[in-house]
PDB file of N, CA and C in Angstrom:
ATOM      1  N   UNK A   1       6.537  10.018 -17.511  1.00  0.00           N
ATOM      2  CA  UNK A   1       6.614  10.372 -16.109  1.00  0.00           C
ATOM      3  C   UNK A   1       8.052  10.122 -15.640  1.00  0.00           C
ATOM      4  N   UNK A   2       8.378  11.168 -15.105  1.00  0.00           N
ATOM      5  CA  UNK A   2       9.995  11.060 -14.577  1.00  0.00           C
ATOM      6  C   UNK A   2      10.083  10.014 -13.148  1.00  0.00           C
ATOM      7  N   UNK A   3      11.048   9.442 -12.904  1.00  0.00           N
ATOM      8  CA  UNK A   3      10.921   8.702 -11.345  1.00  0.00           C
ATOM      9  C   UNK A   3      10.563   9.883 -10.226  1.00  0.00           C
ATOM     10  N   UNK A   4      11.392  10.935 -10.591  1.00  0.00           N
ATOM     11  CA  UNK A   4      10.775  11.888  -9.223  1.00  0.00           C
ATOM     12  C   UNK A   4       9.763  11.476  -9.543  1.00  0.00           C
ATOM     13  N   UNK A   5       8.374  12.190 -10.402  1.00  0.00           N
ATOM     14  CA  UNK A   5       6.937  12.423 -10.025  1.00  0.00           C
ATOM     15  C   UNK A   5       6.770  11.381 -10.320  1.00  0.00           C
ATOM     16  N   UNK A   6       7.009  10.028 -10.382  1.00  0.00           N
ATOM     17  CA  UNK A   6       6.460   9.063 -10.126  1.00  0.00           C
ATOM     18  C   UNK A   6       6.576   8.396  -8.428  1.00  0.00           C
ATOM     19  N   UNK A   7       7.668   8.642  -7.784  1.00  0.00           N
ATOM     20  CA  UNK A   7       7.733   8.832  -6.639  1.00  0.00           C
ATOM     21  C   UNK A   7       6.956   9.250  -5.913  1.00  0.00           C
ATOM     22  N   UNK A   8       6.976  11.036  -6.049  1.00  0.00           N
ATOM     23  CA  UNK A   8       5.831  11.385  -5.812  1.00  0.00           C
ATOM     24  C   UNK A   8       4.863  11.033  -5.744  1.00  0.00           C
ATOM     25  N   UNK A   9       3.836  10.710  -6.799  1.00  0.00           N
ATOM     26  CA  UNK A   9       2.619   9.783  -6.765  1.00  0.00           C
ATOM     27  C   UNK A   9       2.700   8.869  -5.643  1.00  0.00           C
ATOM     28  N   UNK A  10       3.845   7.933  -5.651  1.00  0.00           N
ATOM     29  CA  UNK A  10       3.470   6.620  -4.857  1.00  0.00           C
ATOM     30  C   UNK A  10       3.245   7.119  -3.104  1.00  0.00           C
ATOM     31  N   UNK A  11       4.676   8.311  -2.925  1.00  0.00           N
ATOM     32  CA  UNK A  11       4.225   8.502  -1.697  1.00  0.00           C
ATOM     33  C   UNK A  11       2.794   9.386  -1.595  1.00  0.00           C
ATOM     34  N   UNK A  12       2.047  10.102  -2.038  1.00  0.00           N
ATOM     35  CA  UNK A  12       1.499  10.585  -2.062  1.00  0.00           C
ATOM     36  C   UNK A  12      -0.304  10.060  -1.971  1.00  0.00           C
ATOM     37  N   UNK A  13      -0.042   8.746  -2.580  1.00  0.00           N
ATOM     38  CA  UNK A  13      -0.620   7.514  -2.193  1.00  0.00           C
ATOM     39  C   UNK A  13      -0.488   7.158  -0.976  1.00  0.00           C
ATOM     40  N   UNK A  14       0.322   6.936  -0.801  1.00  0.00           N
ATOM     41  CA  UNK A  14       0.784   5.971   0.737  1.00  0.00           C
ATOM     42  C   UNK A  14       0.407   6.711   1.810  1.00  0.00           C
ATOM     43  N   UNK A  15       0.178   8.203   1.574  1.00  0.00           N
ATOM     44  CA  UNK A  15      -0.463   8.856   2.791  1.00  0.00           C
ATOM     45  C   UNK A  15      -1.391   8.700   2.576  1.00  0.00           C
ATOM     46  N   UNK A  16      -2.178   9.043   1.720  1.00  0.00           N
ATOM     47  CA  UNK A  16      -3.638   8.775   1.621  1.00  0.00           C
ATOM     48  C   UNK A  16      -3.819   7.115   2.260  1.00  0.00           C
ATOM     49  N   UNK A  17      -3.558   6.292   1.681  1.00  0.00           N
ATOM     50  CA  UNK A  17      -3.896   4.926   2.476  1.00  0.00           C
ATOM     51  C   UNK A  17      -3.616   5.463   3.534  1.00  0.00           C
ATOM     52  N   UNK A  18      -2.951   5.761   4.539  1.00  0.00           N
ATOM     53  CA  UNK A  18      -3.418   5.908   5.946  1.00  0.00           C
ATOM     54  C   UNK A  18      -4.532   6.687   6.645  1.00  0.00           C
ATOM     55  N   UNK A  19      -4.828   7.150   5.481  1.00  0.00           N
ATOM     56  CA  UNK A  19      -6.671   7.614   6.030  1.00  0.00           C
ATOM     57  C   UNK A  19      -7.765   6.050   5.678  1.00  0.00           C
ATOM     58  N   UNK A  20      -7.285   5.540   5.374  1.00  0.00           N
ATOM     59  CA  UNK A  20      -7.875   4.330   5.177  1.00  0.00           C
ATOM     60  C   UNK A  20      -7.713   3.495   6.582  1.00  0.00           C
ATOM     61  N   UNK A  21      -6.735   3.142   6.769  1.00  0.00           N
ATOM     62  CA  UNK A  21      -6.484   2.225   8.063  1.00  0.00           C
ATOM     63  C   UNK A  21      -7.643   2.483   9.291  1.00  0.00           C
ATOM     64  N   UNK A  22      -7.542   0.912   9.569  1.00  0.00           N
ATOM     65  CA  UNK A  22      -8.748   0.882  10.635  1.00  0.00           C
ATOM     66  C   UNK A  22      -8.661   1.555  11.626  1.00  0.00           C
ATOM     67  N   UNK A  23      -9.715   2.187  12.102  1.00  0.00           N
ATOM     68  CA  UNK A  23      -9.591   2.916  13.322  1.00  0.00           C
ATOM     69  C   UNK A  23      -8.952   2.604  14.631  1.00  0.00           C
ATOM     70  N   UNK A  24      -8.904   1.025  14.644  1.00  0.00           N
ATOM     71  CA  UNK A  24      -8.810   0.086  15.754  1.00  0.00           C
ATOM     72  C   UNK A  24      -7.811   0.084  15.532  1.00  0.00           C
ATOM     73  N   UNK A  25      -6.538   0.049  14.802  1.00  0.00           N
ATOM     74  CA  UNK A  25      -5.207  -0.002  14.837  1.00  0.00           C
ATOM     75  C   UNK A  25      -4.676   1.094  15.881  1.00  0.00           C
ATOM     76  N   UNK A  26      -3.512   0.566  16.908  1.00  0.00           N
ATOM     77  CA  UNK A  26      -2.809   1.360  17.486  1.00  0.00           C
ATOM     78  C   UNK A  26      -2.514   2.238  16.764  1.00  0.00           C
ATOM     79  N   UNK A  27      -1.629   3.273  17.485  1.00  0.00           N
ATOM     80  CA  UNK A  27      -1.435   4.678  16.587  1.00  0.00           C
ATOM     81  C   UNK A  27       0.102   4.584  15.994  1.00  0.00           C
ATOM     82  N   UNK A  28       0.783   3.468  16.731  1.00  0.00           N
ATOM     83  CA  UNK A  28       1.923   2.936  16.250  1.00  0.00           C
ATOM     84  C   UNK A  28       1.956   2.086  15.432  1.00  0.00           C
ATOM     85  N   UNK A  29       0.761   1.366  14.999  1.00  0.00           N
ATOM     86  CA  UNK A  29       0.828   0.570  13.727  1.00  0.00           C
ATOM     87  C   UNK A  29       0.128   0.962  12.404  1.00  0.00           C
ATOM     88  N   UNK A  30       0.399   2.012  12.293  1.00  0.00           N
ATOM     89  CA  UNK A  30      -0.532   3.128  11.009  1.00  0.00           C
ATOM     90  C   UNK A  30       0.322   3.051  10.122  1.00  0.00           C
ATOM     91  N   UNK A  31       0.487   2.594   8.991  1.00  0.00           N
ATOM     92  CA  UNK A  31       1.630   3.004   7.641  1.00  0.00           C
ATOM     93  C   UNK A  31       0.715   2.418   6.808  1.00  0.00           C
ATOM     94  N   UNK A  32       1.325   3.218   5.775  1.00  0.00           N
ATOM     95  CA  UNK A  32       0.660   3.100   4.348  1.00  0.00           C
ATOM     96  C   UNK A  32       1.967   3.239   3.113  1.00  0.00           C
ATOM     97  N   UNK A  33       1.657   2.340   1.999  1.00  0.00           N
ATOM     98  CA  UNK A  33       2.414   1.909   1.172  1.00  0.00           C
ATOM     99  C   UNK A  33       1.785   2.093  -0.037  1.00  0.00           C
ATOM    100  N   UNK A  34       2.057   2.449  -1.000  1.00  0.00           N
ATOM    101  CA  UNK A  34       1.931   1.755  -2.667  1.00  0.00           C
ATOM    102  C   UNK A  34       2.713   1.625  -3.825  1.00  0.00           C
ATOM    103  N   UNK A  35       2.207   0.956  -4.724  1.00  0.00           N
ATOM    104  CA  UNK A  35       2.777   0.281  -5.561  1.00  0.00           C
ATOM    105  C   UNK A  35       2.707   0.863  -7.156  1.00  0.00           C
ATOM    106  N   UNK A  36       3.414   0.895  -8.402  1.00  0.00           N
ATOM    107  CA  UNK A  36       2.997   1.104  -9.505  1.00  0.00           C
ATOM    108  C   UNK A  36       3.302  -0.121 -10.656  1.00  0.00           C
ATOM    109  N   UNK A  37       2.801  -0.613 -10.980  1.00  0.00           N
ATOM    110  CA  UNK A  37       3.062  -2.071 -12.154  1.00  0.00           C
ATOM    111  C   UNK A  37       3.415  -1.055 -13.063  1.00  0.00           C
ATOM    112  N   UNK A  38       3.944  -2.643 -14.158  1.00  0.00           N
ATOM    113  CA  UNK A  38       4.189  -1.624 -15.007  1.00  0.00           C
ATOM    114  C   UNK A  38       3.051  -1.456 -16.424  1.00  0.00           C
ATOM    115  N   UNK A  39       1.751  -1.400 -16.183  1.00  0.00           N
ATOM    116  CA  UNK A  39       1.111  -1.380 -16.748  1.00  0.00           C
ATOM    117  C   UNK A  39       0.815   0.222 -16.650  1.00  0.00           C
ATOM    118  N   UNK A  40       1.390   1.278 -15.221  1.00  0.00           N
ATOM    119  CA  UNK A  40       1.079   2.433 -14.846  1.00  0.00           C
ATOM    120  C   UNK A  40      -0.076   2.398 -13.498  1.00  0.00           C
ATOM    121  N   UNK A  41      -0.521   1.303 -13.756  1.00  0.00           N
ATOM    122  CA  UNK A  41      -1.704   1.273 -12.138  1.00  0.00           C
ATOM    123  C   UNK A  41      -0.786   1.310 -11.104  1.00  0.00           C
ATOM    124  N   UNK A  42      -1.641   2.367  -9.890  1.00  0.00           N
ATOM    125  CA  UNK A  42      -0.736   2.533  -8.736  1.00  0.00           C
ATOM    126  C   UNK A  42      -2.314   1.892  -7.531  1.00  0.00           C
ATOM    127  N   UNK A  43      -0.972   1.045  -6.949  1.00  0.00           N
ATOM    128  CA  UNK A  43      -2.389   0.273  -5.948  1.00  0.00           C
ATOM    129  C   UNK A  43      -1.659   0.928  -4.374  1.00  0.00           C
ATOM    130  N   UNK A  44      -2.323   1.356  -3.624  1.00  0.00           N
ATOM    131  CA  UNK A  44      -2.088   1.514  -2.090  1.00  0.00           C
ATOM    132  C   UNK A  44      -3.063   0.871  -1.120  1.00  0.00           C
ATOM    133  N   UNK A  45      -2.274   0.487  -0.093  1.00  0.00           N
ATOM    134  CA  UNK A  45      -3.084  -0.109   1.224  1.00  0.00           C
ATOM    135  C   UNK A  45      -2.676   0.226   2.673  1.00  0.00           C
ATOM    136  N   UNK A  46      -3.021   0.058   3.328  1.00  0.00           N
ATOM    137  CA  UNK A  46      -2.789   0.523   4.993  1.00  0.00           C
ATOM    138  C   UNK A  46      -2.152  -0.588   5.729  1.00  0.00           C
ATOM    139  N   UNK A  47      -1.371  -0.913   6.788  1.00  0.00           N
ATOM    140  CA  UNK A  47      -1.620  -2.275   7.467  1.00  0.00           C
ATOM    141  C   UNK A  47      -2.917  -2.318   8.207  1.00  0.00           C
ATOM    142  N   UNK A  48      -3.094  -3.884   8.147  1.00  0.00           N
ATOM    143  CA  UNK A  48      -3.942  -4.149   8.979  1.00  0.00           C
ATOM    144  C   UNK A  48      -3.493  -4.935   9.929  1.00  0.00           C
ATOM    145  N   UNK A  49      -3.821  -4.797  10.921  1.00  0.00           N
ATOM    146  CA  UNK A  49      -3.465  -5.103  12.409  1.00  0.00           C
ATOM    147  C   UNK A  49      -4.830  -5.749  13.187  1.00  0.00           C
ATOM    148  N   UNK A  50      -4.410  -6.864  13.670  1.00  0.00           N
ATOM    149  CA  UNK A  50      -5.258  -7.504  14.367  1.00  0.00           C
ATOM    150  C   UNK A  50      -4.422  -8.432  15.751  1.00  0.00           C
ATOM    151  N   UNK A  51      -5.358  -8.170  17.040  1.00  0.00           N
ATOM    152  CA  UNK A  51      -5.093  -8.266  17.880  1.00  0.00           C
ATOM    153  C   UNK A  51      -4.797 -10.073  18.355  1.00  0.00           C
ATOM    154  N   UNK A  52      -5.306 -10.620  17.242  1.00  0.00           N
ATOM    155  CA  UNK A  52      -4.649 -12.248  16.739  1.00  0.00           C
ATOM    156  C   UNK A  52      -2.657 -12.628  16.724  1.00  0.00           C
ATOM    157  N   UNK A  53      -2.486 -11.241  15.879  1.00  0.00           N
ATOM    158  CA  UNK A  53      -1.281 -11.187  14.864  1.00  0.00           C
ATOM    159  C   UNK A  53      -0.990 -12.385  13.817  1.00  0.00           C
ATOM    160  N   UNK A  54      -1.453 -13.065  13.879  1.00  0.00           N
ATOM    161  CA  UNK A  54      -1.463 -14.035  12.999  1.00  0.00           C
ATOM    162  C   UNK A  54      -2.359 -13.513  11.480  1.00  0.00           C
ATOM    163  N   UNK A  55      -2.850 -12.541  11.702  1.00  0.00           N
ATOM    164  CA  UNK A  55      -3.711 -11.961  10.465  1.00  0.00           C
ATOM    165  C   UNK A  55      -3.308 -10.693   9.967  1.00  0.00           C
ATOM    166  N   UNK A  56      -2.036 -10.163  10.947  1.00  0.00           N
ATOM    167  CA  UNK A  56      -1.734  -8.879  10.695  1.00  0.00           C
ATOM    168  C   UNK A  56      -1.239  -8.863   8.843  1.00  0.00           C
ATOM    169  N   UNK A  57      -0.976  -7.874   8.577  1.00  0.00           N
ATOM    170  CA  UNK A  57      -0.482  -7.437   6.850  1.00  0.00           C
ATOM    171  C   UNK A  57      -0.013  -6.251   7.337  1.00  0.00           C
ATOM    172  N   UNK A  58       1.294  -6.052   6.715  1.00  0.00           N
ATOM    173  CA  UNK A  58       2.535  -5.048   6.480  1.00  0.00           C
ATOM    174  C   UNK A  58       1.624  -3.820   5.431  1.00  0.00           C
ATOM    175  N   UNK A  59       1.746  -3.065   5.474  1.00  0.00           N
ATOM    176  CA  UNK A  59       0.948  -2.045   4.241  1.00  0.00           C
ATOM    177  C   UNK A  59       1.636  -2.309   3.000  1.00  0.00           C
ATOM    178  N   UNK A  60       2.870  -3.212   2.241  1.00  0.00           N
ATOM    179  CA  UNK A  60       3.366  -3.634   2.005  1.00  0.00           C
ATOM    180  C   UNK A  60       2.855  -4.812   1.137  1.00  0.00           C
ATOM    181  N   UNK A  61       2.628  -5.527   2.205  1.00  0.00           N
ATOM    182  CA  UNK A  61       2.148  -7.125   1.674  1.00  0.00           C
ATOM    183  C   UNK A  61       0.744  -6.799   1.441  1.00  0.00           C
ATOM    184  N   UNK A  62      -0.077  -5.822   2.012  1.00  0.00           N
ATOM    185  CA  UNK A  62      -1.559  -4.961   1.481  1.00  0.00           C
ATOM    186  C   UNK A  62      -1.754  -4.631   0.165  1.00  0.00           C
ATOM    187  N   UNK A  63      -0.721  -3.968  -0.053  1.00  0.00           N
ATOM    188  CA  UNK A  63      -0.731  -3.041  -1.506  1.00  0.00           C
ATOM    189  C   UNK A  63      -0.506  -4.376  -2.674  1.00  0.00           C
ATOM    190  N   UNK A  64       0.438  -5.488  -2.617  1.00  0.00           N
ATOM    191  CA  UNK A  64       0.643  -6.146  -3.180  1.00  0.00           C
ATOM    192  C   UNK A  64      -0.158  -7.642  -3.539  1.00  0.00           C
ATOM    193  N   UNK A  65      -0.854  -7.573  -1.981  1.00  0.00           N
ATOM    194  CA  UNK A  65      -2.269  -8.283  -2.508  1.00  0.00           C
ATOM    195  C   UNK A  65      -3.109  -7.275  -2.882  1.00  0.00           C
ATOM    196  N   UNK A  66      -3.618  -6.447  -3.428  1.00  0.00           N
ATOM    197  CA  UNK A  66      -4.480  -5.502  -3.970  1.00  0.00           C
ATOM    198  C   UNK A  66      -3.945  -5.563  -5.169  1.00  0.00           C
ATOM    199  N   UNK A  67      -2.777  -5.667  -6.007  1.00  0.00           N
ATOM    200  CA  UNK A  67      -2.402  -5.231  -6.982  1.00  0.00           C
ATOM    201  C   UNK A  67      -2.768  -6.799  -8.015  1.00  0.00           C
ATOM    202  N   UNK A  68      -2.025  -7.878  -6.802  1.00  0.00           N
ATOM    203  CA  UNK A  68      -2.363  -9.243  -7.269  1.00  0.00           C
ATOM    204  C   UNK A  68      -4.353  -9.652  -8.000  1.00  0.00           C
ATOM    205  N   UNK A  69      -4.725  -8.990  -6.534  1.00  0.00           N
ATOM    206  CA  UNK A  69      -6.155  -8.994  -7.110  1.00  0.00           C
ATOM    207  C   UNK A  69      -6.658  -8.913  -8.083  1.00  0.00           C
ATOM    208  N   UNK A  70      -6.170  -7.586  -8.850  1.00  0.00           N
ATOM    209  CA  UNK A  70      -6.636  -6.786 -10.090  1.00  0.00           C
ATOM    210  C   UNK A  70      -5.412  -7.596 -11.163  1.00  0.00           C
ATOM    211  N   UNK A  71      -4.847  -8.942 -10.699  1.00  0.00           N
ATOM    212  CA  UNK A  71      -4.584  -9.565 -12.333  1.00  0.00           C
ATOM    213  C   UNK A  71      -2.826  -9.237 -12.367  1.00  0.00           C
ATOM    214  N   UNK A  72      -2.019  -8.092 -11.744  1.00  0.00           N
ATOM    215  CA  UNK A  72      -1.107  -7.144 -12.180  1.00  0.00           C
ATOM    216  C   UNK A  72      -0.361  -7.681 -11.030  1.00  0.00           C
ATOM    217  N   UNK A  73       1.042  -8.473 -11.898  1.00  0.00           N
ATOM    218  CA  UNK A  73       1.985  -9.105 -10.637  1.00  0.00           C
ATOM    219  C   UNK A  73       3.615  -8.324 -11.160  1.00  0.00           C
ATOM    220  N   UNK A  74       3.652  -7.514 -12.434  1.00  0.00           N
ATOM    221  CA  UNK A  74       4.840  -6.610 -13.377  1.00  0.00           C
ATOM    222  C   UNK A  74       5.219  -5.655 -12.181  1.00  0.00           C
ATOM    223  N   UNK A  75       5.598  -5.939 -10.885  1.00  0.00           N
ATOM    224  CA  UNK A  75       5.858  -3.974 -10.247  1.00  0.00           C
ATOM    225  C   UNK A  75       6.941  -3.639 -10.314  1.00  0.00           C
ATOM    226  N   UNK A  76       6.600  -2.481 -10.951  1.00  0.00           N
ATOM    227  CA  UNK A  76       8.049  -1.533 -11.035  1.00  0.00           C
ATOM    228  C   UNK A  76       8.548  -0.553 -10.061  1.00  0.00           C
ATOM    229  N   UNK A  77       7.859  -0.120  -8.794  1.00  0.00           N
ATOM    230  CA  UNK A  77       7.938   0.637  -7.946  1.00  0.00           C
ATOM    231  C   UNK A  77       6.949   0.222  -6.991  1.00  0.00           C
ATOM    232  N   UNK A  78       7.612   0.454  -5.323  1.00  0.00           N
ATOM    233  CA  UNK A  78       7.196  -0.030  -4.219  1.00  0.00           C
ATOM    234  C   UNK A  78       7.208   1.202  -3.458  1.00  0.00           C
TER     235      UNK A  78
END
């Protein structure tokens, strides 16, 4: 896979996670991010936003606890 279409992929991901994001999020706090290890797994997440902020997550720090989850801390692309 070349970096373009690996690029590709990630953004291509990262929109899709924003069909994910909670409904309840302002319309200004919608982004979506993902990630590829280098195992080839590509993880994406949305922010989540909570009206606390103390619980909020960057789509960012989302994707990277998702990736952590599944074991895979190697990322080669953000």
């Amino acid at each position: 896979m070349t970096e373009a279409e690996r690029n590709a992929r990630l953004v291509a991901e990262a929109i899709r996670a924003l069909g994910l994001s909670n409904p309840a999020n302002p319309p200004d706090r919608k982004f979506g991010a993902a990630l590829m290890t280098a195992k080839g797994n590509v993880y994406a997440a949305s922010a989540f936003w909570s009206e606390t902020l103390a619980l909020c997550l960057h789509a960012e720090q989302a994707a990277l606890a998702h990736a952590a989850a599944h074991g895979e801390f190697d990322i080669v692309a953000l």
